[in-house]
C-alpha atoms as a PDB file:
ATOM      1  CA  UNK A   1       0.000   0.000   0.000  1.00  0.00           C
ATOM      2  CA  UNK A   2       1.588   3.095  -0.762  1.00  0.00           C
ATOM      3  CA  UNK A   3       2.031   6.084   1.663  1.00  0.00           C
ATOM      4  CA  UNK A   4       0.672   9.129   1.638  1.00  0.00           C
ATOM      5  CA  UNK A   5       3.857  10.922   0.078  1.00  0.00           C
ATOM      6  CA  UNK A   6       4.210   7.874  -2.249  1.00  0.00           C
ATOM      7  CA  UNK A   7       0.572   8.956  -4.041  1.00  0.00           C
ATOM      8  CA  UNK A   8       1.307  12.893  -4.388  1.00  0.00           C
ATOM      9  CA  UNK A   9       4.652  11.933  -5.559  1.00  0.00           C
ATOM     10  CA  UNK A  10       2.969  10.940  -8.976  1.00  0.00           C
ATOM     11  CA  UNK A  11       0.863  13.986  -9.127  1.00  0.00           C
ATOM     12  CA  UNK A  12       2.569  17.017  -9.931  1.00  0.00           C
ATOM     13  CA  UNK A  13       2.875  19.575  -7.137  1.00  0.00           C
ATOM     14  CA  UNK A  14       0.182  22.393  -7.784  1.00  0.00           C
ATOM     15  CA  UNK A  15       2.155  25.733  -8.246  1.00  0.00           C
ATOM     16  CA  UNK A  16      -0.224  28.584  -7.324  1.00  0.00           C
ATOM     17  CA  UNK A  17      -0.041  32.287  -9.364  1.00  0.00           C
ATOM     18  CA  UNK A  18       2.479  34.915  -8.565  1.00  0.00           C
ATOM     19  CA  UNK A  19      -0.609  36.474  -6.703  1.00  0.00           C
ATOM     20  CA  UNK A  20      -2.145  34.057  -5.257  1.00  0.00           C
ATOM     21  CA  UNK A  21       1.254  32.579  -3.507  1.00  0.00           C
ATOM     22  CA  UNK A  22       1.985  36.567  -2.496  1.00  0.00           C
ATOM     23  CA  UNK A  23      -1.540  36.656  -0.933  1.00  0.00           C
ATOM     24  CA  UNK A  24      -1.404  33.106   0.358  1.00  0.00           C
ATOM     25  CA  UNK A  25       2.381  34.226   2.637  1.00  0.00           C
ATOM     26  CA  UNK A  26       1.670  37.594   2.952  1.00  0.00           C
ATOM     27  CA  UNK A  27      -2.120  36.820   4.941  1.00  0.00           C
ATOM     28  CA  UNK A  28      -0.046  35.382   7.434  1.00  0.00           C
ATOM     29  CA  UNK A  29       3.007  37.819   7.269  1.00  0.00           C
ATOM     30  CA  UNK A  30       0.935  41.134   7.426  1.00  0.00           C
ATOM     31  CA  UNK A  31      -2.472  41.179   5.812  1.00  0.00           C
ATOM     32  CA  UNK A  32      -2.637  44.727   5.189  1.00  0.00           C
ATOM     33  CA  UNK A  33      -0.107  43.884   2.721  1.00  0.00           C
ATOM     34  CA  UNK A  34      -1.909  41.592   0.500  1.00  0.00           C
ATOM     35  CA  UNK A  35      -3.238  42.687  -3.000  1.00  0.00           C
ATOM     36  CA  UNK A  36      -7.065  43.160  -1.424  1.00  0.00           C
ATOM     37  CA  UNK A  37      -5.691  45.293   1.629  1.00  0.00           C
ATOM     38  CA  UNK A  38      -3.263  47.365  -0.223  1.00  0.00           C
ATOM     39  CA  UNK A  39      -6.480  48.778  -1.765  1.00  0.00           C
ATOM     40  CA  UNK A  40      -7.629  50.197   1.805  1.00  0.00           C
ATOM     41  CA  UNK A  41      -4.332  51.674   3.375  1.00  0.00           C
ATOM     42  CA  UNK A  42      -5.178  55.041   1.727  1.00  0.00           C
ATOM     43  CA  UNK A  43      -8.410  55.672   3.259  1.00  0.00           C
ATOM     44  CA  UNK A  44      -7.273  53.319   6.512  1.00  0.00           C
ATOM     45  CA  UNK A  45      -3.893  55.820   7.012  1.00  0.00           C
ATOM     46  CA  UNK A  46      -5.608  58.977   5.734  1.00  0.00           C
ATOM     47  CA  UNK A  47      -4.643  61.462   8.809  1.00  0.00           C
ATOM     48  CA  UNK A  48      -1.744  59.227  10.269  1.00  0.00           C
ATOM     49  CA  UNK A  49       1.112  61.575  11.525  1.00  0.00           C
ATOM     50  CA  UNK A  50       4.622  61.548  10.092  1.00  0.00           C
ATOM     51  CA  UNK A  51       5.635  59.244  13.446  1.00  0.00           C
ATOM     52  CA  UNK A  52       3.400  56.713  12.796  1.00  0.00           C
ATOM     53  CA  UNK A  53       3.759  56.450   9.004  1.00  0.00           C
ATOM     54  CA  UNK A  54       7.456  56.004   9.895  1.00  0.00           C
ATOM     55  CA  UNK A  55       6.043  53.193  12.366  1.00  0.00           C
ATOM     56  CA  UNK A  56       4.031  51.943   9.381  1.00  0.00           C
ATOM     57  CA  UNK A  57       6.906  51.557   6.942  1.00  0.00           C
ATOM     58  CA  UNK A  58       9.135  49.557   9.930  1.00  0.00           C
ATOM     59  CA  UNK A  59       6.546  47.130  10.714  1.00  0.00           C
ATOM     60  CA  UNK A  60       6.019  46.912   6.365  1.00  0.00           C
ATOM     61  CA  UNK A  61       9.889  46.274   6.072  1.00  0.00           C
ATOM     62  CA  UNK A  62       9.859  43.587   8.959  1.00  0.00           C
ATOM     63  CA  UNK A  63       7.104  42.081   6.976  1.00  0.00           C
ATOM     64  CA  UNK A  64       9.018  42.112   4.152  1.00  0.00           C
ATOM     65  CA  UNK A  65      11.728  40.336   5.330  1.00  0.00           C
ATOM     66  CA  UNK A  66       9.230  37.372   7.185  1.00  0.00           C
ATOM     67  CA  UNK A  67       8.001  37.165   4.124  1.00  0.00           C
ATOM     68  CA  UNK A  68      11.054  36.629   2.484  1.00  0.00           C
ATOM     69  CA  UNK A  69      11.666  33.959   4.737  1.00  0.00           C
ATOM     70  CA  UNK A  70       8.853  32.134   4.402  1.00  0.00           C
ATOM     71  CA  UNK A  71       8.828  32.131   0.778  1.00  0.00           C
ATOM     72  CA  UNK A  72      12.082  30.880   0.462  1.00  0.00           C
ATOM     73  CA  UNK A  73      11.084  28.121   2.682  1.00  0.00           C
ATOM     74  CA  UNK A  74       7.819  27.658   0.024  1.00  0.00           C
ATOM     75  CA  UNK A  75      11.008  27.361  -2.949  1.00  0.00           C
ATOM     76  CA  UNK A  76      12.899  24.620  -0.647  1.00  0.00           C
ATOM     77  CA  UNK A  77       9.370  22.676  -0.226  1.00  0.00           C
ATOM     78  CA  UNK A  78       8.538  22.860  -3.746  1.00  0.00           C
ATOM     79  CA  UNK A  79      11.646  21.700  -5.084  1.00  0.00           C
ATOM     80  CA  UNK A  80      11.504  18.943  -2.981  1.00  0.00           C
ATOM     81  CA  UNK A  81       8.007  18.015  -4.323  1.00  0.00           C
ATOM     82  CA  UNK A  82       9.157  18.467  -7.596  1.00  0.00           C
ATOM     83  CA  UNK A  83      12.129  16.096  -7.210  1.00  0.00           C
ATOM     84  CA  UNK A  84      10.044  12.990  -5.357  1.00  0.00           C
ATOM     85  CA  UNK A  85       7.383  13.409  -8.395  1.00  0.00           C
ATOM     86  CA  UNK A  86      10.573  13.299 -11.163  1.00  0.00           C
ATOM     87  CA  UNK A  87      12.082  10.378  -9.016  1.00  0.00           C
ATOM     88  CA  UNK A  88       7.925   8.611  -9.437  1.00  0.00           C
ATOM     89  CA  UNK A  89       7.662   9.518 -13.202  1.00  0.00           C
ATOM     90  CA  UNK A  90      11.033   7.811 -13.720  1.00  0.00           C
ATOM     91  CA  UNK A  91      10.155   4.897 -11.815  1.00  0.00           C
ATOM     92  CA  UNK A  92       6.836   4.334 -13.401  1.00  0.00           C
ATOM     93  CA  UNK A  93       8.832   4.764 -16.756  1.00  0.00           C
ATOM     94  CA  UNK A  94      10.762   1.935 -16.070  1.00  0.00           C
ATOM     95  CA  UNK A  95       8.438  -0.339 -13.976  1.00  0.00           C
ATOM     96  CA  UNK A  96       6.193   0.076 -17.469  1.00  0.00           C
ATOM     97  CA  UNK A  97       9.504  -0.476 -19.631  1.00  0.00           C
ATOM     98  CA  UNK A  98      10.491  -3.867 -17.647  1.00  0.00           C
ATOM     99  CA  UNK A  99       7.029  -5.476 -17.728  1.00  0.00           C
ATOM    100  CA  UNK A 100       6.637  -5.094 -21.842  1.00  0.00           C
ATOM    101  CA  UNK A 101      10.392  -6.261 -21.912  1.00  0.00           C
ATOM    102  CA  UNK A 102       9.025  -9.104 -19.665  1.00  0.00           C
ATOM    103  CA  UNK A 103       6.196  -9.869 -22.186  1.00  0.00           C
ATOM    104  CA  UNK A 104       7.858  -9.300 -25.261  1.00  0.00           C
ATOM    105  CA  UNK A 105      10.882 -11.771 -23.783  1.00  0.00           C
ATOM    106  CA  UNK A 106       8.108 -14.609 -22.626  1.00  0.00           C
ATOM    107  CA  UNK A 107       6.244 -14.071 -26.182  1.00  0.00           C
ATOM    108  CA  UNK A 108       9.579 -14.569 -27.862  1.00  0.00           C
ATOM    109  CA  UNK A 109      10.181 -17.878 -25.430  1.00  0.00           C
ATOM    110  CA  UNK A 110       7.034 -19.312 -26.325  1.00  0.00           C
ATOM    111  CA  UNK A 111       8.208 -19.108 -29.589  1.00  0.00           C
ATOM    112  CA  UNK A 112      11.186 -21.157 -29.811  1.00  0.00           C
ATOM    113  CA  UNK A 113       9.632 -23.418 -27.873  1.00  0.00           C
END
């Protein structure tokens, strides 16, 4: 019975949009930040001092740089899924591969025989 990893090793990994993997980090990271809340901080920061804006752009940089992080962490998972489904293509290749060389050898036994 194959394990879990073993079955979504034959299916390709699922590799989301440029936006959607942004908005998929960055919900966690700082939502204000994704593509839906960058279309509020105008009206949401309309009569913020100098101070806090300064605050703002900190806390934006720190976010920044988690989200770095974490999508670099997304890169090192993916390739990984990427590899163990090349690894199960390949295998499947030549499971396939040895069972016709397995027929075509018995079907060419049976006929010398």
């Amino acid at each position: 019975m194959p394990t879990t990893d073993d079955a979504t090793a034959t299916q390709p990994p699922r590799i989301p949009t440029g936006q959607e993997l942004y908005d998929q980090i960055m919900a966690h990271v700082e939502p204000e930040l994704t593509t839906e809340g960058l279309k509020t901080l105008e009206d949401k920061y309309k009569g913020e001092t100098p101070e806090q804006f300064t605050e703002r752009k900190q806390r934006y940089a720190q976010a920044f740089d988690r989200y770095d992080q974490a999508y670099s962490g997304y890169l090192a998972t993916l390739q990984s899924q990427v590899n163990r489904f090349r690894q199960a293509s390949v295998d499947q290749v030549e499971m396939e591969d040895r069972a016709n060389e397995n027929d075509m050898l018995q079907s060419l036994s049976k006929n010398f025989l």
